[in-house]
C-alpha atoms as a PDB file:
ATOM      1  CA  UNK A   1     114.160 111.101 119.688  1.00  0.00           C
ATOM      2  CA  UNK A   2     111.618 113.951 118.823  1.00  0.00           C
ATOM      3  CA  UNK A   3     108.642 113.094 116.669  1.00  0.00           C
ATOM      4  CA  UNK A   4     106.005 115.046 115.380  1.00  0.00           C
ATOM      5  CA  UNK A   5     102.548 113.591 114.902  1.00  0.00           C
ATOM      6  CA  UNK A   6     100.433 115.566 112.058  1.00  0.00           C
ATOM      7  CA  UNK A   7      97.214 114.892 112.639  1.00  0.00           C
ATOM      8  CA  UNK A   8      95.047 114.790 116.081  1.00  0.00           C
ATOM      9  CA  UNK A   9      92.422 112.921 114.640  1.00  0.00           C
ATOM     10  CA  UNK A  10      91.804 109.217 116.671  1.00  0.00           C
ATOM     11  CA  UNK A  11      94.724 107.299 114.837  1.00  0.00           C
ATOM     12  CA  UNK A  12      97.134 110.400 115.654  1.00  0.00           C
ATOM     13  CA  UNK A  13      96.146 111.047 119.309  1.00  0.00           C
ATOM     14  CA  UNK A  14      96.412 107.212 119.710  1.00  0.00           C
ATOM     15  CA  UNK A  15      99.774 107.259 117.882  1.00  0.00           C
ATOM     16  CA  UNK A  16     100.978 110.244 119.711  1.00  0.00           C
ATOM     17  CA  UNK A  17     100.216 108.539 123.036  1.00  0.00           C
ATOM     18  CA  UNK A  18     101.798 105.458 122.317  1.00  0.00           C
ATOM     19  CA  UNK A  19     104.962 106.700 121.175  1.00  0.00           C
ATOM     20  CA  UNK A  20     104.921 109.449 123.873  1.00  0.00           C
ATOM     21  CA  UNK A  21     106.246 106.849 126.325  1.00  0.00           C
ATOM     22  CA  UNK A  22     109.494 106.720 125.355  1.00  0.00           C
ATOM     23  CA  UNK A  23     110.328 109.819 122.768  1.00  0.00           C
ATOM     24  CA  UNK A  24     109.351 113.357 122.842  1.00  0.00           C
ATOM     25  CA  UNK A  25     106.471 114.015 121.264  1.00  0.00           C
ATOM     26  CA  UNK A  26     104.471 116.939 119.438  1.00  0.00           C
ATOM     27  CA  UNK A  27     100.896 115.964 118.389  1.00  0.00           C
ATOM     28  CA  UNK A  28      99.250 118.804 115.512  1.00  0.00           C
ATOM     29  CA  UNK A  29      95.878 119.464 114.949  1.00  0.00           C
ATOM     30  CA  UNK A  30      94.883 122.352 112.681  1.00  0.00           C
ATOM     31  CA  UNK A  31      92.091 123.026 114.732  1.00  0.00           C
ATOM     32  CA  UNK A  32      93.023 125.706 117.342  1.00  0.00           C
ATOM     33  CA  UNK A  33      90.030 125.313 119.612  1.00  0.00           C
ATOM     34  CA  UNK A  34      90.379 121.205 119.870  1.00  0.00           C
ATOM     35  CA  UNK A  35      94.229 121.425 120.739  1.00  0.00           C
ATOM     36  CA  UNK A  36      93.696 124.093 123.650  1.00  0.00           C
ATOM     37  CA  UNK A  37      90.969 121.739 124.939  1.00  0.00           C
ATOM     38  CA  UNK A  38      93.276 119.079 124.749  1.00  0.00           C
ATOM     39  CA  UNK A  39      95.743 120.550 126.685  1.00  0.00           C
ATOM     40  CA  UNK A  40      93.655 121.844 129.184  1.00  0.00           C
ATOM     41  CA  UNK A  41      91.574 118.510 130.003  1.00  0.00           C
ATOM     42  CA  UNK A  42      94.533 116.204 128.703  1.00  0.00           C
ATOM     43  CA  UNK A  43      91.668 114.027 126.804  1.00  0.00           C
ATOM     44  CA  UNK A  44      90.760 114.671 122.819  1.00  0.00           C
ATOM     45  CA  UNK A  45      87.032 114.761 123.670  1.00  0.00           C
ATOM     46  CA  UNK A  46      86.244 115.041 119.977  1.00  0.00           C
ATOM     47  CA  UNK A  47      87.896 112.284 118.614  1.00  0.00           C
ATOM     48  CA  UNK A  48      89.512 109.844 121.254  1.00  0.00           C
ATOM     49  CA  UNK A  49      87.305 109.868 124.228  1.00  0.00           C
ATOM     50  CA  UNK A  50      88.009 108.039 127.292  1.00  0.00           C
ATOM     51  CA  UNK A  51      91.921 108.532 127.295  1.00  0.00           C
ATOM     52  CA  UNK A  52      93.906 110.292 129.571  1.00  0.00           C
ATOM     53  CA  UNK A  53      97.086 111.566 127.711  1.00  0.00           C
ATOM     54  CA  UNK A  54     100.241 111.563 129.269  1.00  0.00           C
ATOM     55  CA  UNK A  55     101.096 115.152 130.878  1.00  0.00           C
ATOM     56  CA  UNK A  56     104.624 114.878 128.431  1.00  0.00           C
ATOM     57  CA  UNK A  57     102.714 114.479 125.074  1.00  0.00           C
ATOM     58  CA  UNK A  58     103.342 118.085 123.512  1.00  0.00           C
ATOM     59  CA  UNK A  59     100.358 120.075 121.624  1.00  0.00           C
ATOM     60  CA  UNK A  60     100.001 122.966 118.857  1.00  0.00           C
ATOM     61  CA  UNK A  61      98.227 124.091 116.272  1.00  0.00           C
ATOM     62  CA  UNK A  62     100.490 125.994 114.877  1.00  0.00           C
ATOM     63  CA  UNK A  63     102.293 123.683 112.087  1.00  0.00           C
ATOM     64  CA  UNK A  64     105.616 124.635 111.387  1.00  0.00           C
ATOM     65  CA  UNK A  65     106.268 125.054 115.357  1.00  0.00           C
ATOM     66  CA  UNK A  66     105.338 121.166 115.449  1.00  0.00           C
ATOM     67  CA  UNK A  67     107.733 120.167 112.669  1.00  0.00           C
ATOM     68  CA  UNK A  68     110.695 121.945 113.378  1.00  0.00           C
ATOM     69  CA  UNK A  69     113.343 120.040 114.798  1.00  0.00           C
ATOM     70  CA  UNK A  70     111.811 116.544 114.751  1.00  0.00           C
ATOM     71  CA  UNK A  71     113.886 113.595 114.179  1.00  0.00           C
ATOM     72  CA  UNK A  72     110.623 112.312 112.656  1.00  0.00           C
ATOM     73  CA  UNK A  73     107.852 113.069 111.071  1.00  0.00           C
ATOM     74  CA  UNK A  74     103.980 110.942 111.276  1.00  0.00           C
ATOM     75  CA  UNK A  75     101.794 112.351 109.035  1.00  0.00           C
ATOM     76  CA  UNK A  76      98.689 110.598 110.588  1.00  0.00           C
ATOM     77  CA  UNK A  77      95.665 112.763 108.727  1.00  0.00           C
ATOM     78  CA  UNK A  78      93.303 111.002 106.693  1.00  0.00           C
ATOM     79  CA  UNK A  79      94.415 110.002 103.103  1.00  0.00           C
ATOM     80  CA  UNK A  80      92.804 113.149 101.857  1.00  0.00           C
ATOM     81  CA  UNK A  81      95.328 115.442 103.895  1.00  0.00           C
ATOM     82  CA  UNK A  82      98.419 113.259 102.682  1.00  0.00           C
ATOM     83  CA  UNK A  83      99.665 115.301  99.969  1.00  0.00           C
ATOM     84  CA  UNK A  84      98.977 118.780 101.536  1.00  0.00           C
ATOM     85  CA  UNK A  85     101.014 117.703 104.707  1.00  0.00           C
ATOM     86  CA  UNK A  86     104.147 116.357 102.352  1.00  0.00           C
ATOM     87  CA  UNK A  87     103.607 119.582 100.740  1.00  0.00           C
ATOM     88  CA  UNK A  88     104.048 122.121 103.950  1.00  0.00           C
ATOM     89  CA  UNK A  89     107.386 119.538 104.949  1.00  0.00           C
ATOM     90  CA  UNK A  90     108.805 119.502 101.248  1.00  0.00           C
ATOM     91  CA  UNK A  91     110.181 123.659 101.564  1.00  0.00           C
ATOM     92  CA  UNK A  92     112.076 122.927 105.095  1.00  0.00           C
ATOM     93  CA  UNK A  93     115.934 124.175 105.085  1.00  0.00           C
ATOM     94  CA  UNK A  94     118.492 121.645 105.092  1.00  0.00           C
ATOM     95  CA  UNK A  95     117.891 118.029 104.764  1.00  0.00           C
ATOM     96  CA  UNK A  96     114.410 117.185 105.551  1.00  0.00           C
ATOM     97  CA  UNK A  97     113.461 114.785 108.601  1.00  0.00           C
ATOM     98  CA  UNK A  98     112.718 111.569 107.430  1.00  0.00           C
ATOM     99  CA  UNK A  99     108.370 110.980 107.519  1.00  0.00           C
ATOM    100  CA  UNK A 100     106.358 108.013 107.734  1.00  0.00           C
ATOM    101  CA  UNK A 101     102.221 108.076 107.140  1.00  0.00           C
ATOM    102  CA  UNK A 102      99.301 106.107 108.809  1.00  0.00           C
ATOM    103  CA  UNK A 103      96.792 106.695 106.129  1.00  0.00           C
ATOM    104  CA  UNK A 104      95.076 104.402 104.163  1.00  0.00           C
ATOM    105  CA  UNK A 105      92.832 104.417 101.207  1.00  0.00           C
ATOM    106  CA  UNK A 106      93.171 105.497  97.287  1.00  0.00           C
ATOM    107  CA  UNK A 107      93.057 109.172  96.554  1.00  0.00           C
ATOM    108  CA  UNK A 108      89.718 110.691  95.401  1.00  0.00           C
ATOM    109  CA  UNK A 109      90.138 111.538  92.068  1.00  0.00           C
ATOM    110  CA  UNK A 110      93.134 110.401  91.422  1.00  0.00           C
ATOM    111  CA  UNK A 111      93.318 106.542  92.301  1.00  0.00           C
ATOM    112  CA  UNK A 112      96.987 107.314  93.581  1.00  0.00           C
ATOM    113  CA  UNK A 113      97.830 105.255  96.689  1.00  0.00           C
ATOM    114  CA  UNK A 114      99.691 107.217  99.619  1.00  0.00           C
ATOM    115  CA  UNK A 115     103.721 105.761  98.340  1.00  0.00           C
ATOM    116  CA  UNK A 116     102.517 107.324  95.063  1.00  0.00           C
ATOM    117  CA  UNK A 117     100.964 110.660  96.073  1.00  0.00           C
ATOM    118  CA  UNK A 118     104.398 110.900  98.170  1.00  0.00           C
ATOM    119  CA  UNK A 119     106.428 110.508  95.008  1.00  0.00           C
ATOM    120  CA  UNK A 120     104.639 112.929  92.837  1.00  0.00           C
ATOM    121  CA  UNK A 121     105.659 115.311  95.566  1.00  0.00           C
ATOM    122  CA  UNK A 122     108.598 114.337  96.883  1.00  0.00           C
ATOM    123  CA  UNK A 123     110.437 112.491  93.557  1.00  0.00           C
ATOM    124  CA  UNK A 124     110.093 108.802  93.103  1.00  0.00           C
ATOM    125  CA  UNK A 125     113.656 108.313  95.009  1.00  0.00           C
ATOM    126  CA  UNK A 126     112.450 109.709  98.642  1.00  0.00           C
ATOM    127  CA  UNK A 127     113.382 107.419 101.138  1.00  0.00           C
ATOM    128  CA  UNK A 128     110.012 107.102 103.773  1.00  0.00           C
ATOM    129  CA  UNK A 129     108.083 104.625 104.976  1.00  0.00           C
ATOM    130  CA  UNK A 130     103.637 103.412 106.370  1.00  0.00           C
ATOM    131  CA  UNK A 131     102.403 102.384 109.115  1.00  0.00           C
ATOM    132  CA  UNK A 132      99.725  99.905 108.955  1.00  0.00           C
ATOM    133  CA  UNK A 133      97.565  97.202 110.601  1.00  0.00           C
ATOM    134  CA  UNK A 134      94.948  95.942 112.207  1.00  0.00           C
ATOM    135  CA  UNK A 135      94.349  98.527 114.883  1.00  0.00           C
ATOM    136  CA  UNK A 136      91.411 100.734 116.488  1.00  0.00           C
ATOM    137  CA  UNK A 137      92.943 104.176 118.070  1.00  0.00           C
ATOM    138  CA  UNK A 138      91.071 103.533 121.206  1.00  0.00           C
ATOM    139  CA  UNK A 139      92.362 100.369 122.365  1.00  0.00           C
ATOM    140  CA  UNK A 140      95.688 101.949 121.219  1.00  0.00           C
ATOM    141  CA  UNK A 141      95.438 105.087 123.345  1.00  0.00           C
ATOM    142  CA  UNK A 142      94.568 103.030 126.231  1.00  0.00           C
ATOM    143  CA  UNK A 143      97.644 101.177 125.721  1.00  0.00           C
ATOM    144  CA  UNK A 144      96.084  97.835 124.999  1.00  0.00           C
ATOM    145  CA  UNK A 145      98.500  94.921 123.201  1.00  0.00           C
ATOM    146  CA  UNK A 146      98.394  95.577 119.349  1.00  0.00           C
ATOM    147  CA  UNK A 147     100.905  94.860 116.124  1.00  0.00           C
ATOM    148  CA  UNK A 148     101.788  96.829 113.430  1.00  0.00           C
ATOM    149  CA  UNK A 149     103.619  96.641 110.512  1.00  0.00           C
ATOM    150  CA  UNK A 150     105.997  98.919 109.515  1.00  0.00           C
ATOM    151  CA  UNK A 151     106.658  99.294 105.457  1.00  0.00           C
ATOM    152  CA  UNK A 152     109.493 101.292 103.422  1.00  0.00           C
ATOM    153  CA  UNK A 153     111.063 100.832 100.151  1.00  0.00           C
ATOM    154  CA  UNK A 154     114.368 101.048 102.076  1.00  0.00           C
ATOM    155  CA  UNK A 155     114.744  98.186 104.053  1.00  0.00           C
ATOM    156  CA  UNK A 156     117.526  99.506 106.282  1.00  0.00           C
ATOM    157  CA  UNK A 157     115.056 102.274 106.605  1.00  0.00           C
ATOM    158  CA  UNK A 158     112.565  99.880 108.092  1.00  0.00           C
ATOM    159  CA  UNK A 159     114.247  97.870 110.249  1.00  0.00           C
ATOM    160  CA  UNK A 160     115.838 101.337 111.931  1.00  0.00           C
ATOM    161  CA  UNK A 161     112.237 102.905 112.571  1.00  0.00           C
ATOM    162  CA  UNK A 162     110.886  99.363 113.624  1.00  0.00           C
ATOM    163  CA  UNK A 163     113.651  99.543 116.455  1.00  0.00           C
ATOM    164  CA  UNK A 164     113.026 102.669 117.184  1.00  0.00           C
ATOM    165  CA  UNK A 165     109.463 102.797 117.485  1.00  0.00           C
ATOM    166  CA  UNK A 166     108.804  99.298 118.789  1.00  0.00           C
ATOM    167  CA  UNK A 167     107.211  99.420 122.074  1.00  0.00           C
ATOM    168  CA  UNK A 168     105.975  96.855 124.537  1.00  0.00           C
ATOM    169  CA  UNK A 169     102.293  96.367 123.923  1.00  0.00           C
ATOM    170  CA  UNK A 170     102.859  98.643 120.399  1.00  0.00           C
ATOM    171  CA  UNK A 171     104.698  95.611 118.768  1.00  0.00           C
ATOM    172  CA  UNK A 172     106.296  96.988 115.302  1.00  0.00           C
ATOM    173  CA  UNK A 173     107.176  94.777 112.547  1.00  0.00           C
ATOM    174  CA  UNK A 174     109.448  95.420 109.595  1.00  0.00           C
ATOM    175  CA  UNK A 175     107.872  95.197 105.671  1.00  0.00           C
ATOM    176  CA  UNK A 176     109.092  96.242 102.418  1.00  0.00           C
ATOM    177  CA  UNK A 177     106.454  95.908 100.714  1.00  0.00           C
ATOM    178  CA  UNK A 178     104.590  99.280 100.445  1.00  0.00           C
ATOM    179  CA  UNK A 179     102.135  98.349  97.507  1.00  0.00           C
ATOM    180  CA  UNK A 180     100.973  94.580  99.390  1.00  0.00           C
ATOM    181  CA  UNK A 181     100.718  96.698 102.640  1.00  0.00           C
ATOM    182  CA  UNK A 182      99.083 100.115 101.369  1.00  0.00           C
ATOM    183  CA  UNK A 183      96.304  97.567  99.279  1.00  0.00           C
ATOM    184  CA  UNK A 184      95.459  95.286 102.051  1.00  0.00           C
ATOM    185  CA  UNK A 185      94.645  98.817 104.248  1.00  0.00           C
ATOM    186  CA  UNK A 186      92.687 100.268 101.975  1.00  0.00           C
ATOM    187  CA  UNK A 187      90.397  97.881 100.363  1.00  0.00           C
ATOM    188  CA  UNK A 188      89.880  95.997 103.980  1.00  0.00           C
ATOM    189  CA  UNK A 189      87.347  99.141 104.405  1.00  0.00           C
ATOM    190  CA  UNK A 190      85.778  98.203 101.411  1.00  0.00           C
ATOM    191  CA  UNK A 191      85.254  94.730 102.152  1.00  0.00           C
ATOM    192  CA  UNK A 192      84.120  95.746 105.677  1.00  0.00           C
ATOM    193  CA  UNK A 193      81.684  97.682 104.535  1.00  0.00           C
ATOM    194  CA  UNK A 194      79.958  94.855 102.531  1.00  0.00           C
ATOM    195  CA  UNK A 195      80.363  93.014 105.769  1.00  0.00           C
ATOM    196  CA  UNK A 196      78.598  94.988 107.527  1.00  0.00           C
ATOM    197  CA  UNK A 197      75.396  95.722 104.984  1.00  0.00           C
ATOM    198  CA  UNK A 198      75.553  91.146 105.548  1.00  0.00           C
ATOM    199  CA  UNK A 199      75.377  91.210 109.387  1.00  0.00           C
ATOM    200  CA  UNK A 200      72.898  94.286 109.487  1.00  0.00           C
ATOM    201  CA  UNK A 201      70.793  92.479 106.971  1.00  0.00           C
ATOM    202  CA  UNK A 202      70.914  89.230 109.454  1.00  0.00           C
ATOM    203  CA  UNK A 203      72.718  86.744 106.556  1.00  0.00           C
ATOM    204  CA  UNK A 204      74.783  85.120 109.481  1.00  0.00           C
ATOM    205  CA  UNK A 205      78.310  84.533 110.847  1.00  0.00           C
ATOM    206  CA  UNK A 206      78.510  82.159 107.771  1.00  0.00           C
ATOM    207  CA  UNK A 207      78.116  84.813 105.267  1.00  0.00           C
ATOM    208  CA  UNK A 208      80.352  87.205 107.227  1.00  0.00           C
ATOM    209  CA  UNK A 209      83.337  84.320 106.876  1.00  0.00           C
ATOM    210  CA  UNK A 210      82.637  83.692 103.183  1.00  0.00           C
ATOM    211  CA  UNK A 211      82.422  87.588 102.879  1.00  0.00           C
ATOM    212  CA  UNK A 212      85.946  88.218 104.705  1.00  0.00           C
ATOM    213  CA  UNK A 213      87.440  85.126 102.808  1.00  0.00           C
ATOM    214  CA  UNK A 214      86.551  86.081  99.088  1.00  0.00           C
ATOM    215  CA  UNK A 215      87.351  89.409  99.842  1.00  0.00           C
ATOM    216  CA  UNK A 216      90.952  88.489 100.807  1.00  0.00           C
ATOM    217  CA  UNK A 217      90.900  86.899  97.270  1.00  0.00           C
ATOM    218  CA  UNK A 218      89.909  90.371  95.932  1.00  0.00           C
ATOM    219  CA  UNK A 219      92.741  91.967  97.538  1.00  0.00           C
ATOM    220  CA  UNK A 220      95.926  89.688  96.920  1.00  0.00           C
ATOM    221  CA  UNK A 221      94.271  89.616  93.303  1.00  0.00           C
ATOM    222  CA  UNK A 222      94.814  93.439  93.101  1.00  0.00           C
ATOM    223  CA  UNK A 223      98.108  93.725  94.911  1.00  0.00           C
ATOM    224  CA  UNK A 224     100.045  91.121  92.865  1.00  0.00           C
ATOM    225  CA  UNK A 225      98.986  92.732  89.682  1.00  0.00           C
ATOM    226  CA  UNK A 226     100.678  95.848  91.141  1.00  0.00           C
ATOM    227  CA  UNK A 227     103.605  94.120  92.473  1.00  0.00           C
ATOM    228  CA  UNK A 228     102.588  93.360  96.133  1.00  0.00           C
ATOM    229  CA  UNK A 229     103.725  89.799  97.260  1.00  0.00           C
ATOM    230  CA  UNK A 230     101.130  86.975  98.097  1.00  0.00           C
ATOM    231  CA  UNK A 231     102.791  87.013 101.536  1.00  0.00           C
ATOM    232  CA  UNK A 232     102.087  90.307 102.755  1.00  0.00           C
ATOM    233  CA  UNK A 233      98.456  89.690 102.408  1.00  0.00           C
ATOM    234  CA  UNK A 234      98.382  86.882 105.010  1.00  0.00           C
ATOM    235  CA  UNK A 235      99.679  88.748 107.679  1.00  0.00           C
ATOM    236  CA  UNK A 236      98.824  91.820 109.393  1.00  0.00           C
ATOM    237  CA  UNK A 237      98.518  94.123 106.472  1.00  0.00           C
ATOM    238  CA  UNK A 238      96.055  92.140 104.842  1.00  0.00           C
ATOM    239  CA  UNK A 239      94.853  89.640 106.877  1.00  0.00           C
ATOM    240  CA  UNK A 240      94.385  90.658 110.137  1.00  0.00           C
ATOM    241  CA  UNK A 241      93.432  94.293 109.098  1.00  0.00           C
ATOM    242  CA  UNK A 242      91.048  92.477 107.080  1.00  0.00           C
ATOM    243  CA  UNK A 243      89.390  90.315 110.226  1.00  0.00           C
ATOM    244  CA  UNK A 244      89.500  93.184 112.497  1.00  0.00           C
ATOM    245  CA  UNK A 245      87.345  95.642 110.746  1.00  0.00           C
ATOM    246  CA  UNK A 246      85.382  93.323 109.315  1.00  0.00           C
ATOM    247  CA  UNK A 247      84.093  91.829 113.025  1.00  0.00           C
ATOM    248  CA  UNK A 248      85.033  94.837 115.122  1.00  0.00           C
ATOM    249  CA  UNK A 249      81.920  96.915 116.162  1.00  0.00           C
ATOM    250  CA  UNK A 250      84.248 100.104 116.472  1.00  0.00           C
ATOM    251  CA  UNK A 251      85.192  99.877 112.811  1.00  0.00           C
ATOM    252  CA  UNK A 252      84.065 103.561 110.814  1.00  0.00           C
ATOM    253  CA  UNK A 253      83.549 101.016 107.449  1.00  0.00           C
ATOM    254  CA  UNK A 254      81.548  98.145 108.637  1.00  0.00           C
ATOM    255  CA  UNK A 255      79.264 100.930 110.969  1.00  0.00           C
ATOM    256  CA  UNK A 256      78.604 102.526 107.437  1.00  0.00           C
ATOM    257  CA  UNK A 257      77.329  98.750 106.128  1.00  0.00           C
ATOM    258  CA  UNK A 258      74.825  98.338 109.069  1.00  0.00           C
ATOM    259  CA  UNK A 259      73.452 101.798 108.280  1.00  0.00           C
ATOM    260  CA  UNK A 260      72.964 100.947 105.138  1.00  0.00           C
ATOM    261  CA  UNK A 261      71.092  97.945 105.401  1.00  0.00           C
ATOM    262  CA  UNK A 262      68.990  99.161 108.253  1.00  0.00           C
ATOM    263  CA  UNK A 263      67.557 101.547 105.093  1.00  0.00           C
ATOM    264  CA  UNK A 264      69.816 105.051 106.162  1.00  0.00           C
ATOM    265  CA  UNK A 265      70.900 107.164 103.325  1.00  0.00           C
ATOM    266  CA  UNK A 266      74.392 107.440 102.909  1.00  0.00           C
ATOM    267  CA  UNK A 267      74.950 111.633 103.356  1.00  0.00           C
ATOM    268  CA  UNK A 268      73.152 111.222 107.073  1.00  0.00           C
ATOM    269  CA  UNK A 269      75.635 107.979 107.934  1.00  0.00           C
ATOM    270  CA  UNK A 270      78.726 110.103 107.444  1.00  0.00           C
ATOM    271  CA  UNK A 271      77.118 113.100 108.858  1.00  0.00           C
ATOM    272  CA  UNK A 272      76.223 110.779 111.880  1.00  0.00           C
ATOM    273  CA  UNK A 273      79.606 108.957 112.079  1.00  0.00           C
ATOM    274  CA  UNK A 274      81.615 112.201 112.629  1.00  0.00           C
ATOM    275  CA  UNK A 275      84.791 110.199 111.373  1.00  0.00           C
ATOM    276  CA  UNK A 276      86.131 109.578 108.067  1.00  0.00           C
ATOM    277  CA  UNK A 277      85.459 106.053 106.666  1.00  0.00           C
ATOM    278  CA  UNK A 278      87.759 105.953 103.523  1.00  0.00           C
ATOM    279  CA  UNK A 279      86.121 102.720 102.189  1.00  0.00           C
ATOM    280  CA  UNK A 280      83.168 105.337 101.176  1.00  0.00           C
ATOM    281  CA  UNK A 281      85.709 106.909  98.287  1.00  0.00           C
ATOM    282  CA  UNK A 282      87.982 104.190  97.997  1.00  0.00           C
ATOM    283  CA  UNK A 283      85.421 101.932  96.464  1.00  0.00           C
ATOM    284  CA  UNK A 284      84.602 104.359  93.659  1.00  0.00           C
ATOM    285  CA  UNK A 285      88.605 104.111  92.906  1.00  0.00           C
ATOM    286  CA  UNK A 286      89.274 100.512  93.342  1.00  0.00           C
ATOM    287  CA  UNK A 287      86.312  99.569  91.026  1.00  0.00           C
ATOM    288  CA  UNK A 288      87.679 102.167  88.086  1.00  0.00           C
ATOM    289  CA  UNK A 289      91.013 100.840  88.804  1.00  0.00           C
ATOM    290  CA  UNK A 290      90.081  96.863  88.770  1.00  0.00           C
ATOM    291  CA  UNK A 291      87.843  97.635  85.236  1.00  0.00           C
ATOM    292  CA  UNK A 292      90.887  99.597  83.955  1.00  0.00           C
ATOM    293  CA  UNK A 293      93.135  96.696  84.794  1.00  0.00           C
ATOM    294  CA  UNK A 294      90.760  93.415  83.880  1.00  0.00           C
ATOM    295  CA  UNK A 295      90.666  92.406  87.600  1.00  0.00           C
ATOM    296  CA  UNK A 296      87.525  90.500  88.797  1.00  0.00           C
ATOM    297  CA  UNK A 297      86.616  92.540  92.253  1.00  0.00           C
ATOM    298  CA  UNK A 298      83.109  91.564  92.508  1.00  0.00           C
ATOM    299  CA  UNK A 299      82.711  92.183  96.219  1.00  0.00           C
ATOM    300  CA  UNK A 300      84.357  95.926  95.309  1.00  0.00           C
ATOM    301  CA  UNK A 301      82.806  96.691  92.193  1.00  0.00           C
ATOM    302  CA  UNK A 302      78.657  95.842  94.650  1.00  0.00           C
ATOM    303  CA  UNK A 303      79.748  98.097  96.791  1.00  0.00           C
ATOM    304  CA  UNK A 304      80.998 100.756  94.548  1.00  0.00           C
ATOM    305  CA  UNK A 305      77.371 100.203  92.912  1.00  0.00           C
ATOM    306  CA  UNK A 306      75.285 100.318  96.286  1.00  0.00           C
ATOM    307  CA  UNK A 307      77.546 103.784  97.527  1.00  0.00           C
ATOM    308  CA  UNK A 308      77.305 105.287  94.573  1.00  0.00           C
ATOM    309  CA  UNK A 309      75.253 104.234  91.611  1.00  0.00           C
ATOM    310  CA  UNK A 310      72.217 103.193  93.683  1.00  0.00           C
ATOM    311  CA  UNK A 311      71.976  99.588  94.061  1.00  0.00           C
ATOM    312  CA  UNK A 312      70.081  98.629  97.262  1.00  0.00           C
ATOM    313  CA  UNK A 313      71.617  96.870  99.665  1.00  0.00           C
ATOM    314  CA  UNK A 314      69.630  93.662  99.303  1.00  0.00           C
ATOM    315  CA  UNK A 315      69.723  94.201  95.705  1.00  0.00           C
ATOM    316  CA  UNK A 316      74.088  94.144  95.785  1.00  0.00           C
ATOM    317  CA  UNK A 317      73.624  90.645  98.285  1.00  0.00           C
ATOM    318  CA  UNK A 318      71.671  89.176  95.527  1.00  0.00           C
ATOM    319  CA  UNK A 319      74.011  90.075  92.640  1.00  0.00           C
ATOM    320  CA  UNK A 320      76.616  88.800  94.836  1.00  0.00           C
ATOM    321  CA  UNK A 321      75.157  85.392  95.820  1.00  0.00           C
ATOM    322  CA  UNK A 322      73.727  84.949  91.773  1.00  0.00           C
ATOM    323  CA  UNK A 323      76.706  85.038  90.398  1.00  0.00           C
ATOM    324  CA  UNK A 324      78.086  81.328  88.682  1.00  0.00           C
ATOM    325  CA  UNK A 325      79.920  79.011  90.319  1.00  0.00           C
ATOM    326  CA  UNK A 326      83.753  78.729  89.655  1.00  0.00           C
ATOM    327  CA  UNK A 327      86.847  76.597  91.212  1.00  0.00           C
ATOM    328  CA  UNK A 328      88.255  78.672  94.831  1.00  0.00           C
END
């Protein structure tokens, strides 16, 4: 099996490496100077430190020389690259490999989430499928134990790639339900940042559990009203991506809430951070799309207002904790 990884940010080096153990694979980066460093040190300095890569894992920069003739394709950019990489797949002769995508997050602009961004480009019958979870790249490109799920609107589609992928301490698990799944992953970094403007602000492991616990509220609120299922939120799509980068110190979102709080502006964080945190522009959409939709996303809609309308960070905790009582 031959798979081509677009993308050699963290996620995609991690995903590259993991899958490398078993199946051919090409890892893509569009920047030239990073994927001849790679292959020369076997280590992506830049954006996955600390991990030697397997002397089998392929590398280019050169796009179409990635793509061609994989069984497979991972589009593993961030959210914002999505519909440009579907784009540069879409023209291939013959019939086109099947893809799956590891981004999460609402489009900028747009409010599309990644299943819908693929349809507008691909037709609303394209058979494809997410990966999603709660995962860090690093602990993944050193191989550590970690579980995924897998999500398709095909669920023979599914349940092939989950067998196909699965690996041994990469454990794969079959969904399909792409709206539950692709709103748990991308309004976790939301939540996580609001998590993290609590801790940095010193409100206590108490405040951290409440925050985690409403937020989950937030979420399964949004995703049934789209046509997610209750269940997909308790498990590793919502869930456990939820818990993870709420509490873990290596999550891009909840870094961005203890900057905040310690008084940073919000241009120097992601200057600083060097990553992408997609709660930063996915907050702005999931607040227009809960107002748009009569959806009570408090937790959302503070830190939608602290990001980008202003609101101190104290000042959104206060708003927060103000607000009347209700039943759970």
């Amino acid at each position: 099996m031959r798979i081509a990884v677009l993308g050699a940010g963290a996620w995609g080096t991690a995903l590259a490496q993991a899958f490398s153990a078993s199946h051919s694979v090409c890892l893509w980066g569009r920047e030239a100077d990073n994927i001849d460093e790679i292959r020369r040190t076997r280590e992506n300095r830049l954006f996955l430190p600390g991990v030697a890569l397997r002397p089998e894992l392929e590398l280019s920069a050169d796009f179409d020389q990635a793509a061609a003739g994989a069984d497979l394709h991972l589009i593993a950019t961030p959210l914002a690259g999505l519909r440009d990489a579907v784009r540069a797949l879409r023209p291939r002769a013959g019939a086109p490999a099947p893809f799956i995508w590891a981004c999460k997050g609402l489009e900028a602009g747009s409010g599309r989430l990644p299943h819908e961004i693929v349809a507008e480009e691909t037709g609303k019958d394209a058979v494809c499928g997410l990966l999603t979870g709660p995962t860090f790249a690093a602990e993944v490109g050193r191989g550590l134990p970690a579980a995924i799920a897998l999500a398709s609107n095909d669920a023979a589609f599914a349940h092939h790639w989950t067998r196909i992928l699965h690996q041994p301490r990469l454990r794969i698990y079959a969904n399909t339900d792409m709206i539950g799944c692709e709103i748990g992953g991308a309004i976790k970094n939301v939540i996580a940042i609001a998590a993290g403007v609590a801790d940095g602000m010193g409100f206590g492991l108490n405040a951290r559990a409440a925050l985690i616990t409403r937020g989950l509220a937030e979420i399964a609120r949004l995703a049934e009203a789209l046509g997610g299922r209750h269940d997909t939120l308790m498990g590793l799509a919502g869930m456990g991506d939820l818990i993870l980068t709420c509490t873990g110190d290596l999550s891009r979102n909840r870094q961005v809430g203890l900057a905040l709080a310690s008084g940073k502006r919000l241009p120097g964080i992601l200057a600083e951070l060097g990553h992408v945190a997609e709660g930063v522009s996915t907050a702005r959409e999931v607040a227009r799309l809960a107002c748009r939709l009569g959806i009570d996303m408090p937790i959302c809609t503070a830190v939608d207002a602290l990001l980008h309308h202003g609101l101190a960070a104290r000042d959104a905790v206060e708003q927060l904790l103000a607000r009347d009582p209700k039943q759970e």
